[in-house]
Protein backbone atom coordinates (compact mmCIF):
# COMPACT_ATOMS: atom_id res chain seq x y z
CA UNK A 1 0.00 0.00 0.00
CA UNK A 2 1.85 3.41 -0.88
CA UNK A 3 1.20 6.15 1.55
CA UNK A 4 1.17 9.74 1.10
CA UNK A 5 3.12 12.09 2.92
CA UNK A 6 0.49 12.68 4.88
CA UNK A 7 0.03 9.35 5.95
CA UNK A 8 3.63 9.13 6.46
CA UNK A 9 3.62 11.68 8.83
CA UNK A 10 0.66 10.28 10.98
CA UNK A 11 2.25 7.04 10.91
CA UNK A 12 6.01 8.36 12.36
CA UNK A 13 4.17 10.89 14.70
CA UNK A 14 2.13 7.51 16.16
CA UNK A 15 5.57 5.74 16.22
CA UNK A 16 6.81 8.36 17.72
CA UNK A 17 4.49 8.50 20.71
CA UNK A 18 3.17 11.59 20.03
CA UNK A 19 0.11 13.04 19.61
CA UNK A 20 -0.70 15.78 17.06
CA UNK A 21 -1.03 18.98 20.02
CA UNK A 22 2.59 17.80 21.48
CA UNK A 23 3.69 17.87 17.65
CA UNK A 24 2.59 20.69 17.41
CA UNK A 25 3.58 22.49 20.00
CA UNK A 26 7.23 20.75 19.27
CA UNK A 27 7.04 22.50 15.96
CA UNK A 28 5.39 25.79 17.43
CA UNK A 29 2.53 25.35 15.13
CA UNK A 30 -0.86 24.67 15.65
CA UNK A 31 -3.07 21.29 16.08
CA UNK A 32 -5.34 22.24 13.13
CA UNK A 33 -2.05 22.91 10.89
CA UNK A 34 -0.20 19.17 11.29
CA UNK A 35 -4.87 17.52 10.78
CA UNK A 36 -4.22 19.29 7.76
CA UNK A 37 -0.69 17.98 7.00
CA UNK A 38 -1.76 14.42 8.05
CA UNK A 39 -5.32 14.48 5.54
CA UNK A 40 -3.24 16.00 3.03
CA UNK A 41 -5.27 19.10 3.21
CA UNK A 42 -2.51 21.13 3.24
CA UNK A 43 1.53 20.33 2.37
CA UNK A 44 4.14 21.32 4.51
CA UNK A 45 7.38 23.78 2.77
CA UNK A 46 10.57 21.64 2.65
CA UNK A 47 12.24 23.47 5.19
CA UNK A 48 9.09 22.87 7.30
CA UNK A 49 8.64 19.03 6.13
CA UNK A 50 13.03 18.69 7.35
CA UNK A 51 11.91 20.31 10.84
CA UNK A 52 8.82 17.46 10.97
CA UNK A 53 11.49 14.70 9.82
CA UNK A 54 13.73 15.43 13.15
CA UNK A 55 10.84 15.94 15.40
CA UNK A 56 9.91 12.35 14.40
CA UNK A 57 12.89 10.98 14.43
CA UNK A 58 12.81 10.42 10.60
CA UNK A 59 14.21 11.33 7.57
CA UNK A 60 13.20 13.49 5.07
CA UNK A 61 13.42 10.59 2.62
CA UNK A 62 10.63 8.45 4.46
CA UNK A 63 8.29 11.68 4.64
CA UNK A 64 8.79 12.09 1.02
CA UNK A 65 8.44 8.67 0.14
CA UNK A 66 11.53 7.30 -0.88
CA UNK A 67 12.38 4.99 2.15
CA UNK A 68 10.14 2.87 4.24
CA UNK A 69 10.57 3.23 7.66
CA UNK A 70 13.23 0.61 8.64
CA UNK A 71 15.62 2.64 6.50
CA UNK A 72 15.14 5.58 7.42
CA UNK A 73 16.38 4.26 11.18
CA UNK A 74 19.36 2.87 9.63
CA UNK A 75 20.22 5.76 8.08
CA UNK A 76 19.85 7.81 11.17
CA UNK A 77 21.41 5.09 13.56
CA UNK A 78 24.53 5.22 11.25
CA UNK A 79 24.57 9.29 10.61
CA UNK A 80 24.45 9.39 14.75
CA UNK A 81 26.45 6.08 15.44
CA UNK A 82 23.90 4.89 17.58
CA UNK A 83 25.39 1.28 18.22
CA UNK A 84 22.33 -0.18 20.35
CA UNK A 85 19.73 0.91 17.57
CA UNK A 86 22.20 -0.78 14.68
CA UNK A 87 22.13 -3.67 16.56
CA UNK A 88 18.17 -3.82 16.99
CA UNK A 89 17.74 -3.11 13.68
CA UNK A 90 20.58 -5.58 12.15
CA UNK A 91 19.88 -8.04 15.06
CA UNK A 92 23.56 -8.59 15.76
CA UNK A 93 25.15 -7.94 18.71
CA UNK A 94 28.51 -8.28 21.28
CA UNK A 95 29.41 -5.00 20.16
CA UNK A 96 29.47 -5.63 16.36
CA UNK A 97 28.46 -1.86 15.08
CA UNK A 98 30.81 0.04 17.71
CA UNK A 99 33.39 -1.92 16.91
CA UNK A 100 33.34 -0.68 12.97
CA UNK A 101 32.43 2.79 14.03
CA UNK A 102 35.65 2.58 16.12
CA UNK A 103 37.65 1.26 13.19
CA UNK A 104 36.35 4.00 10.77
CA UNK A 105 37.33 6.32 13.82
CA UNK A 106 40.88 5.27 13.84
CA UNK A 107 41.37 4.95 9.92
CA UNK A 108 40.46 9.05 9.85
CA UNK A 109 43.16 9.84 12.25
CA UNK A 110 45.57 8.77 9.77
């Protein structure tokens, strides 16, 4: 099923634990303005849809349709280094992820 970005945004603001008011107010906007975003009444500015994406926790590829949800946390996990999510996500774990992060760490020293 392909969802809008409306739906997207619904569906990463419910993932997120958030209701639409404490979205809003995240955002400083108000509730009516993200109903509209979420029925596709009304479409957020790309500057405003990038502030949305890091509220949520996502990126601005999932809103926009070009990842599903899994990778867009993989892509943030990595961009942060955020070992424990890698390992959720890639169900490894003893360390696996922090261990290449440390690698890649060392190899830009030189």
């Amino acid at each position: 099923m392909f969802l809008g970005e409306g739906e997207r945004i619904q569906a990463a603001r419910k993932r997120a634990g958030l209701t639409q008011k404490e979205l809003a107010q995240r955002l400083g906007l108000a509730t009516g303005t993200i109903q509209q975003y979420e029925l596709n009444k009304r479409q957020p500015r790309t500057e405003q849809l990038r502030e949305i994406a890091d509220a949520l926790g996502v990126t601005l590829g999932y809103l926009l349709g070009y990842e599903n949800i899994q990778d867009s946390e993989l892509i943030l996990a990595v961009q942060n280094q955020d070992t424990q999510t890698l390992e959720k996500i890639l169900g490894v774990q003893n360390g696996i992820p922090a261990s290449f992060f440390s690698r890649r760490e060392r190899r830009r020293r030189f």
